[in-house]
Protein backbone atom coordinates (compact mmCIF):
# COMPACT_ATOMS: atom_id res chain seq x y z
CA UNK A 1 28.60 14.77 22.56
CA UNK A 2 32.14 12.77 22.89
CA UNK A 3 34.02 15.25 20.72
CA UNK A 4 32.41 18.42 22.13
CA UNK A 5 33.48 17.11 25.74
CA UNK A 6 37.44 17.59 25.72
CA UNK A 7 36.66 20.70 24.20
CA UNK A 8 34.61 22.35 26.60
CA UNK A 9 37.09 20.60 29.48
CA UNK A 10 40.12 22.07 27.81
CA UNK A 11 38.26 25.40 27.30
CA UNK A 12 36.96 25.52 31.17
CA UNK A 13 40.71 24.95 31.97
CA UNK A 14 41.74 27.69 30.44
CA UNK A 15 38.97 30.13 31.62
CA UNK A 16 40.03 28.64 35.03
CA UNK A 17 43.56 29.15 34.86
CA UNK A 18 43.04 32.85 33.28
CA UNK A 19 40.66 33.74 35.81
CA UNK A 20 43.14 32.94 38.70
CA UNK A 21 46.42 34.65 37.01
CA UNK A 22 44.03 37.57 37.04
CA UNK A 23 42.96 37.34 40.28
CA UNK A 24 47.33 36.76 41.82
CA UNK A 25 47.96 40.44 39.95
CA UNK A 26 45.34 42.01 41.20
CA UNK A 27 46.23 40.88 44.53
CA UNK A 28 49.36 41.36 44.36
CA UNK A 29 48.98 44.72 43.23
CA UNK A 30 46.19 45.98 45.70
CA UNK A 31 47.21 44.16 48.83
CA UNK A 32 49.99 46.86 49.79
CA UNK A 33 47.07 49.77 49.06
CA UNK A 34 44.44 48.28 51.18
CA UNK A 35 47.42 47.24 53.95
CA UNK A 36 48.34 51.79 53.66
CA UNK A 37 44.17 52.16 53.98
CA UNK A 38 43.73 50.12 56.83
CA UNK A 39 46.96 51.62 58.60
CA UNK A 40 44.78 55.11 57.58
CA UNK A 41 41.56 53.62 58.99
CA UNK A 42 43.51 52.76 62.07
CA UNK A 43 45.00 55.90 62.67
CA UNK A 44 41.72 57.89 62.01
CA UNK A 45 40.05 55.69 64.34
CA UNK A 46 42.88 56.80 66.85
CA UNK A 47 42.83 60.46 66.19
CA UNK A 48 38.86 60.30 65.98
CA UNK A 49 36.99 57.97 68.23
């Protein structure tokens, strides 16, 4: 139980850390398209009420 501890720590880490690298890219790359949709929703809304 010991030995298989640091390992699962160290593994959980690196899920962790991969999992939240993932999720800065895909933020960074699909926060300007939903800022350009929600400028479209807006001006939709404005055009059609």
């Amino acid at each position: 139980m010991m030995m298989t501890s640091p390992l699962f720590l160290l593994i959980l880490k690196a899920l962790v850390t991969f999992f939240k690298d993932i999720f800065v890219y895909i933020s960074q790359f699909f926060g300007p398209c939903l800022h350009v949709f929600a400028a479209m929703r807006i001006m939709v809304s404005f055009v059609i009420p």
